[in-house]
N, C-alpha and C. Protein backbone atom coordinates (compact mmCIF):
# COMPACT_ATOMS: atom_id res chain seq x y z
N UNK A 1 -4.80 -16.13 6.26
CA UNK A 1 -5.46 -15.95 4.99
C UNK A 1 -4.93 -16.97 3.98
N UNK A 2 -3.78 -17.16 4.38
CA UNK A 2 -3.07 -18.16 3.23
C UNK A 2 -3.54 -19.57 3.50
N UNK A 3 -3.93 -19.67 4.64
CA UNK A 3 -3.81 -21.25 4.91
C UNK A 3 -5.19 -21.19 4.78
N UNK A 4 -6.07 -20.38 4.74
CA UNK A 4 -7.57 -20.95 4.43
C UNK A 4 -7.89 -20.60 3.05
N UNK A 5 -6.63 -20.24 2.45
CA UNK A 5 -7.16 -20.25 1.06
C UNK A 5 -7.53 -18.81 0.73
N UNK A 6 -7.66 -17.95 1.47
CA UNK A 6 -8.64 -16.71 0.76
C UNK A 6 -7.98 -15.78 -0.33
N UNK A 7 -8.72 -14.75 -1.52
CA UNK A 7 -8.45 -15.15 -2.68
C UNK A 7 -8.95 -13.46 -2.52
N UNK A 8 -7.98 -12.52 -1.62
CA UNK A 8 -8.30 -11.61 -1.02
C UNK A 8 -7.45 -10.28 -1.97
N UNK A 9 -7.65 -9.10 -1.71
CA UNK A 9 -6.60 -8.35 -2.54
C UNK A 9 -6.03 -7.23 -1.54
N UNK A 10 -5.50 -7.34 -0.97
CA UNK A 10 -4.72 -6.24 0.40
C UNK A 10 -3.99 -4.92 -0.70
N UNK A 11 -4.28 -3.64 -0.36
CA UNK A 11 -3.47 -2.71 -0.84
C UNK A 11 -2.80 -1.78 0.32
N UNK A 12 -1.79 -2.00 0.47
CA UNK A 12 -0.74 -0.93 1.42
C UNK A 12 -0.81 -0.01 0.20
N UNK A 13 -0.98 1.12 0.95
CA UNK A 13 -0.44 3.01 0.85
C UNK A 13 1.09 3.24 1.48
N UNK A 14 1.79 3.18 0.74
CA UNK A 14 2.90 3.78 1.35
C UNK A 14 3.97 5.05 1.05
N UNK A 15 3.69 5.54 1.94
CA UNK A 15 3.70 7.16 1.70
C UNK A 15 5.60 7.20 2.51
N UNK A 16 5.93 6.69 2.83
CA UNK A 16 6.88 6.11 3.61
C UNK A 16 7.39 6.28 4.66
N UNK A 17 5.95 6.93 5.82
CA UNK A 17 6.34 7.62 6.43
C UNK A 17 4.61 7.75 7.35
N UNK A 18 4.88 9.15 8.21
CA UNK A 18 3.40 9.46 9.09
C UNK A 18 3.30 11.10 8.71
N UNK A 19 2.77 11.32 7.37
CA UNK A 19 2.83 12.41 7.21
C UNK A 19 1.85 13.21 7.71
N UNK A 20 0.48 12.42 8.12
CA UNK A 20 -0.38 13.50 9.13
C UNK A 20 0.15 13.64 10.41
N UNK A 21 0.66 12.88 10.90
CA UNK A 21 1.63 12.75 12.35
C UNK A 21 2.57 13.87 12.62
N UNK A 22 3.20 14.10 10.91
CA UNK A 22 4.00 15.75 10.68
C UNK A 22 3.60 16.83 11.00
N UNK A 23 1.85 16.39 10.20
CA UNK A 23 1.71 17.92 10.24
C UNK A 23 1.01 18.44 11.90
N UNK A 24 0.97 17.16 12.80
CA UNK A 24 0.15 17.18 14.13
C UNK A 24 1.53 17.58 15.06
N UNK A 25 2.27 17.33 14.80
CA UNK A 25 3.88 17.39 15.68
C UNK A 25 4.64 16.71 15.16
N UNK A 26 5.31 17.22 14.68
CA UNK A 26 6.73 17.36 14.19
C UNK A 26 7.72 16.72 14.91
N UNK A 27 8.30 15.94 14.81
CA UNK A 27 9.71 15.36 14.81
C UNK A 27 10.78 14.42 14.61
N UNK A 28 11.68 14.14 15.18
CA UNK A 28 12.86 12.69 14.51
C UNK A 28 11.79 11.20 14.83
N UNK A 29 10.93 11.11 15.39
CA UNK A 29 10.32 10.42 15.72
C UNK A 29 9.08 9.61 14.50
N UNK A 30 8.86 10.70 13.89
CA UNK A 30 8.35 10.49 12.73
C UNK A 30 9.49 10.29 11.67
N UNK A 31 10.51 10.28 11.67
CA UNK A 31 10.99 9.25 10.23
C UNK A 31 10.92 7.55 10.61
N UNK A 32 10.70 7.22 10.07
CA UNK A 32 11.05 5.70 10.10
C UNK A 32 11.73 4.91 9.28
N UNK A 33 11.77 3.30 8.94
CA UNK A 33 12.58 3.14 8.67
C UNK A 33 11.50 2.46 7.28
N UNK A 34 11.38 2.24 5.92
CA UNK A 34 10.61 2.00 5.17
C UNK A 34 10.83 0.42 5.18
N UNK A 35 9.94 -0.14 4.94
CA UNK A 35 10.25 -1.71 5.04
C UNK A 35 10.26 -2.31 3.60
N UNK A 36 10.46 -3.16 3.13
CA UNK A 36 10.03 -3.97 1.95
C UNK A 36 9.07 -4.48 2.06
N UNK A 37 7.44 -4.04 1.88
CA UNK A 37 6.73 -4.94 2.50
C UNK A 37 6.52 -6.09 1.48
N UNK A 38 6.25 -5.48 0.55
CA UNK A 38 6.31 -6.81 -0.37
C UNK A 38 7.13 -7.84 0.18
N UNK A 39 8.51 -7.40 0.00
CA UNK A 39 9.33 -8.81 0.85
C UNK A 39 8.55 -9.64 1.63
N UNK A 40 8.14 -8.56 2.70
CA UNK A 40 7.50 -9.09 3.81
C UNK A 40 6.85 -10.28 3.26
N UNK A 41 5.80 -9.96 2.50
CA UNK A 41 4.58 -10.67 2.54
C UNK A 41 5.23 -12.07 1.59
N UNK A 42 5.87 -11.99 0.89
CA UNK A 42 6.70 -13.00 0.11
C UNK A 42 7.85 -14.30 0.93
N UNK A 43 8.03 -13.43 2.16
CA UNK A 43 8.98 -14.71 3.42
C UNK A 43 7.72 -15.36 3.89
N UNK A 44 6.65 -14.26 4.38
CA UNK A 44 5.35 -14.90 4.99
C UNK A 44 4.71 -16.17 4.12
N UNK A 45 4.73 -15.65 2.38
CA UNK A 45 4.06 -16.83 2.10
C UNK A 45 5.17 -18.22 2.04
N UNK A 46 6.41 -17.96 1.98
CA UNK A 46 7.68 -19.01 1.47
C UNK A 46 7.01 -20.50 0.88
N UNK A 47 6.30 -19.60 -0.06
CA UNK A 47 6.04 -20.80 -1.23
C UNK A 47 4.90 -21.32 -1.30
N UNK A 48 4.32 -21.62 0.14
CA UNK A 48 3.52 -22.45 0.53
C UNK A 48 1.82 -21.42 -0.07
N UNK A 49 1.06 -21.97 -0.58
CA UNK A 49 -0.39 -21.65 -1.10
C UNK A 49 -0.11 -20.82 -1.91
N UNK A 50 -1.59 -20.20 -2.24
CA UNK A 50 -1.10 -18.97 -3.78
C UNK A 50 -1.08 -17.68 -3.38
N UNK A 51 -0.06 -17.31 -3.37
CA UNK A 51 0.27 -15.55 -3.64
C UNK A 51 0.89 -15.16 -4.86
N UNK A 52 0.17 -13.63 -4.50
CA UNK A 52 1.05 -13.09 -5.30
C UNK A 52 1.35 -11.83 -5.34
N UNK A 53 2.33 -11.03 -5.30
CA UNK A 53 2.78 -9.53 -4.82
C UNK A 53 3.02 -8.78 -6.28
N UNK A 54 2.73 -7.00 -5.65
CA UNK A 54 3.31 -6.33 -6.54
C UNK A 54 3.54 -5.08 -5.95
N UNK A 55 4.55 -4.26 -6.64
CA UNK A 55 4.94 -2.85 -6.37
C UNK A 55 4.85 -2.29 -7.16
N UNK A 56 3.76 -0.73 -6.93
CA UNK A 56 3.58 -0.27 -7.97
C UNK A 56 3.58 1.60 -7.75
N UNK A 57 3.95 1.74 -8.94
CA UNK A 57 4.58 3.67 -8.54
C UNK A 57 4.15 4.53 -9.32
N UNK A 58 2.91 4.05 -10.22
CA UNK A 58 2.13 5.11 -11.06
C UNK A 58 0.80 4.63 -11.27
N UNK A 59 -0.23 5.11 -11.66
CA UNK A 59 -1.19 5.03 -11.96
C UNK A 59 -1.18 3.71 -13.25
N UNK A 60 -0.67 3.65 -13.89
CA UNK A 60 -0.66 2.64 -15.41
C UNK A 60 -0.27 1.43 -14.31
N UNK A 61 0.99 1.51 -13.58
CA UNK A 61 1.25 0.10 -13.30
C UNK A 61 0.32 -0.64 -12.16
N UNK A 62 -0.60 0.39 -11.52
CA UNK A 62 -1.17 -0.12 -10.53
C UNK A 62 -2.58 -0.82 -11.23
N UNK A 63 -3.01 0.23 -12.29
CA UNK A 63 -4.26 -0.56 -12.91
C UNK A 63 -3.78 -2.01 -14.02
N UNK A 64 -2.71 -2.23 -14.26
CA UNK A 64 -1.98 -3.57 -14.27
C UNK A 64 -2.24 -4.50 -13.16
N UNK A 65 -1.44 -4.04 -12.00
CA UNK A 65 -1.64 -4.89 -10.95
C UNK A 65 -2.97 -5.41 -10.83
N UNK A 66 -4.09 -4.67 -10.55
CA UNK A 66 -5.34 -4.92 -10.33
C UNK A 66 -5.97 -5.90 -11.58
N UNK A 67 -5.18 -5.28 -12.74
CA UNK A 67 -6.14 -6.57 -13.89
C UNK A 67 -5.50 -7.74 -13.25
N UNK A 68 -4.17 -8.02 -12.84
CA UNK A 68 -3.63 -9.01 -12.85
C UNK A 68 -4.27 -10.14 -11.63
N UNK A 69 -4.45 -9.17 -10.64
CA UNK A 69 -5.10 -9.56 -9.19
C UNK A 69 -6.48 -10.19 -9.73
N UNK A 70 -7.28 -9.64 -10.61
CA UNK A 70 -8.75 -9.70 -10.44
C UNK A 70 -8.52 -10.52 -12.17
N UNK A 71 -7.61 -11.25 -12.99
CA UNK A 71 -7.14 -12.35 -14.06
C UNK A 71 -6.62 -13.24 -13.69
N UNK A 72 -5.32 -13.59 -14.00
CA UNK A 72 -4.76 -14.36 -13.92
C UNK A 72 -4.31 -15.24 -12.32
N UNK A 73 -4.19 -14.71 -11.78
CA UNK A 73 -3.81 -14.61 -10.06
C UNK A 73 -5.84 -14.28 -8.90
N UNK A 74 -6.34 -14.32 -9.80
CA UNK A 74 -7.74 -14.16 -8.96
C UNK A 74 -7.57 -15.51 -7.69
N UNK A 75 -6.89 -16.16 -8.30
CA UNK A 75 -7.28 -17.91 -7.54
C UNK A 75 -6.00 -17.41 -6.07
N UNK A 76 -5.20 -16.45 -5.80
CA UNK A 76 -4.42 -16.07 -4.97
C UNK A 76 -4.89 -15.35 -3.43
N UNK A 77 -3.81 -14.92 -2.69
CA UNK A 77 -3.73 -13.69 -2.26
C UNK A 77 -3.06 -12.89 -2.46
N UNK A 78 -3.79 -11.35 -3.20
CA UNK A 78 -2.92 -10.90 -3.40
C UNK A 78 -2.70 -9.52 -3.04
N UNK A 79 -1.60 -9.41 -2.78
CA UNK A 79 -0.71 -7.90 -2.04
C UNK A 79 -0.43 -7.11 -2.96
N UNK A 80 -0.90 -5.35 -2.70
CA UNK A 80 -0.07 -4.69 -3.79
C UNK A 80 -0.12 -3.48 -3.01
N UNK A 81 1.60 -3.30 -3.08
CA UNK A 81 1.92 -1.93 -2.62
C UNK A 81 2.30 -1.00 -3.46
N UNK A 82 1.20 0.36 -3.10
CA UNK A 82 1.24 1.38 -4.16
C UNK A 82 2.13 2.47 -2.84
N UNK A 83 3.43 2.94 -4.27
CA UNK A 83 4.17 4.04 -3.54
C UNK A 83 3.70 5.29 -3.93
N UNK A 84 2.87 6.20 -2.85
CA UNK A 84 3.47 7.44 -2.87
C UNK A 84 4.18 8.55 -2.94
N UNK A 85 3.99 9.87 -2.89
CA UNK A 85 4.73 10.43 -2.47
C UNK A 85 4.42 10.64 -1.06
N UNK A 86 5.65 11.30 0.08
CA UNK A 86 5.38 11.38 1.34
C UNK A 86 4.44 12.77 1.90
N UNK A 87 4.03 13.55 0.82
CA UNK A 87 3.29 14.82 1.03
C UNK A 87 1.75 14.51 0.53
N UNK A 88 1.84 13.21 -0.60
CA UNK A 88 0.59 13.25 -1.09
C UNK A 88 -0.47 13.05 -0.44
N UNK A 89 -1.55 13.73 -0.37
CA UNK A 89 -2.65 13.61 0.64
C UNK A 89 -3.17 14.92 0.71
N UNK A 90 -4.65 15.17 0.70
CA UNK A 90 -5.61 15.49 0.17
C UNK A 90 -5.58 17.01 1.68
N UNK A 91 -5.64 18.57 0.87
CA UNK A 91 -5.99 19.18 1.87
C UNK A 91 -6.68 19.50 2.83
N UNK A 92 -7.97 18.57 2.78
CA UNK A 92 -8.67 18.45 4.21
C UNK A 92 -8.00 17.67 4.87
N UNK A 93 -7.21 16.56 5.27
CA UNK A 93 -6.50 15.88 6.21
C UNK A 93 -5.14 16.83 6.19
N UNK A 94 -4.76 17.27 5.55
CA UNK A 94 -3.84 18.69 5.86
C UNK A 94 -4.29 19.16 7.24
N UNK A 95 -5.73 20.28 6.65
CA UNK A 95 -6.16 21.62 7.84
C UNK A 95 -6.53 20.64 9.13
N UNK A 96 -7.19 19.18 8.80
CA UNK A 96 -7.46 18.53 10.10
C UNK A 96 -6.26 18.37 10.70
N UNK A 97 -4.99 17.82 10.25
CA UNK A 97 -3.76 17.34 11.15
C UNK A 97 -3.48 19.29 11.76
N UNK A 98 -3.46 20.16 11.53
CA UNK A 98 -3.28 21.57 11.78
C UNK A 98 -4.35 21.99 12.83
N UNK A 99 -5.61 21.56 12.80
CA UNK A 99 -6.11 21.70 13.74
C UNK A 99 -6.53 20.94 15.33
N UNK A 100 -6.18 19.57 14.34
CA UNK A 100 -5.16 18.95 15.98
C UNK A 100 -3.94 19.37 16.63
N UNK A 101 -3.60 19.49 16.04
CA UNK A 101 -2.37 20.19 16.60
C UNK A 101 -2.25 21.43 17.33
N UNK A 102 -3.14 22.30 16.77
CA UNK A 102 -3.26 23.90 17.47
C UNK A 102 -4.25 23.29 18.81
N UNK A 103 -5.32 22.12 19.06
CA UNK A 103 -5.84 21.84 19.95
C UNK A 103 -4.86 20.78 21.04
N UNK A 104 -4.01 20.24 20.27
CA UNK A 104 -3.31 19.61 21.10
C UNK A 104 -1.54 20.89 22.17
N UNK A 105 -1.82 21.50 21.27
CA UNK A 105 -1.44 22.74 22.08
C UNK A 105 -1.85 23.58 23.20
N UNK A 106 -2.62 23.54 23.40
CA UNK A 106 -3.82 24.58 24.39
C UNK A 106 -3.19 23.63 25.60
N UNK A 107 -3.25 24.50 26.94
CA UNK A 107 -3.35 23.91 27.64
C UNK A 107 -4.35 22.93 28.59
N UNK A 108 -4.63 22.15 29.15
CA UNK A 108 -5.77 21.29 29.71
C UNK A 108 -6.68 22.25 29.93
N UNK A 109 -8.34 21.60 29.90
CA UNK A 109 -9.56 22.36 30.57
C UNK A 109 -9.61 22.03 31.84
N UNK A 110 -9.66 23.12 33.16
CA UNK A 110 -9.20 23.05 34.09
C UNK A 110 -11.12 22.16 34.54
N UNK A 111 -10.86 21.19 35.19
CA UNK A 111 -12.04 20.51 35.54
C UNK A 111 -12.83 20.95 37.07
């Protein structure tokens, strides 16, 4: 994306974690390790074409980010990671991860 120029706006969700994965089965397997992605994407560009990153942890700073993405920095690529919380997420993907789970329980349909 960088080397052809594109002038794109990527948003990571990061919740910091697989919290429907929790509520489908449970375990040490689901923590992980949180990355910097911003970092990330900031070694990826090391200088070279236009980027530009942000981290953002409320509602005010994210609609910042976005003026900034879609103003000043439009001519970029640009990354913006909005932090969550690790529970936030909407109660229908709740009862769905709960009802995978009670189906991933059952034993096989005998064929």
């Amino acid at each position: 994306m960088l080397r052809c120029g594109q002038n794109t706006i990527i948003f990571l969700i990061n919740n910091g974690g697989y919290t429907i994965e929790v509520e489908i089965h449970d375990g040490p397997y689901n923590v992980i390790k949180n990355w910097n992605y911003t970092g990330l994407i900031d070694a990826i560009h090391n200088g070279e074409g236009k980027c530009w990153t942000a981290k953002v942890f409320c509602e005010e700073e994210l609609v910042e980010a976005i003026t900034t993405a879609t103003g000043p920095k439009k001519d970029s690529l640009c990354f913006i990671e909005v932090i969550v919380h690790k529970d936030d997420t909407s109660k229908e993907l709740l009862e769905w991860g709960s009802r995978v789970s009670a189906a991933n329980s059952r034993p096989p349909n005998p064929q």
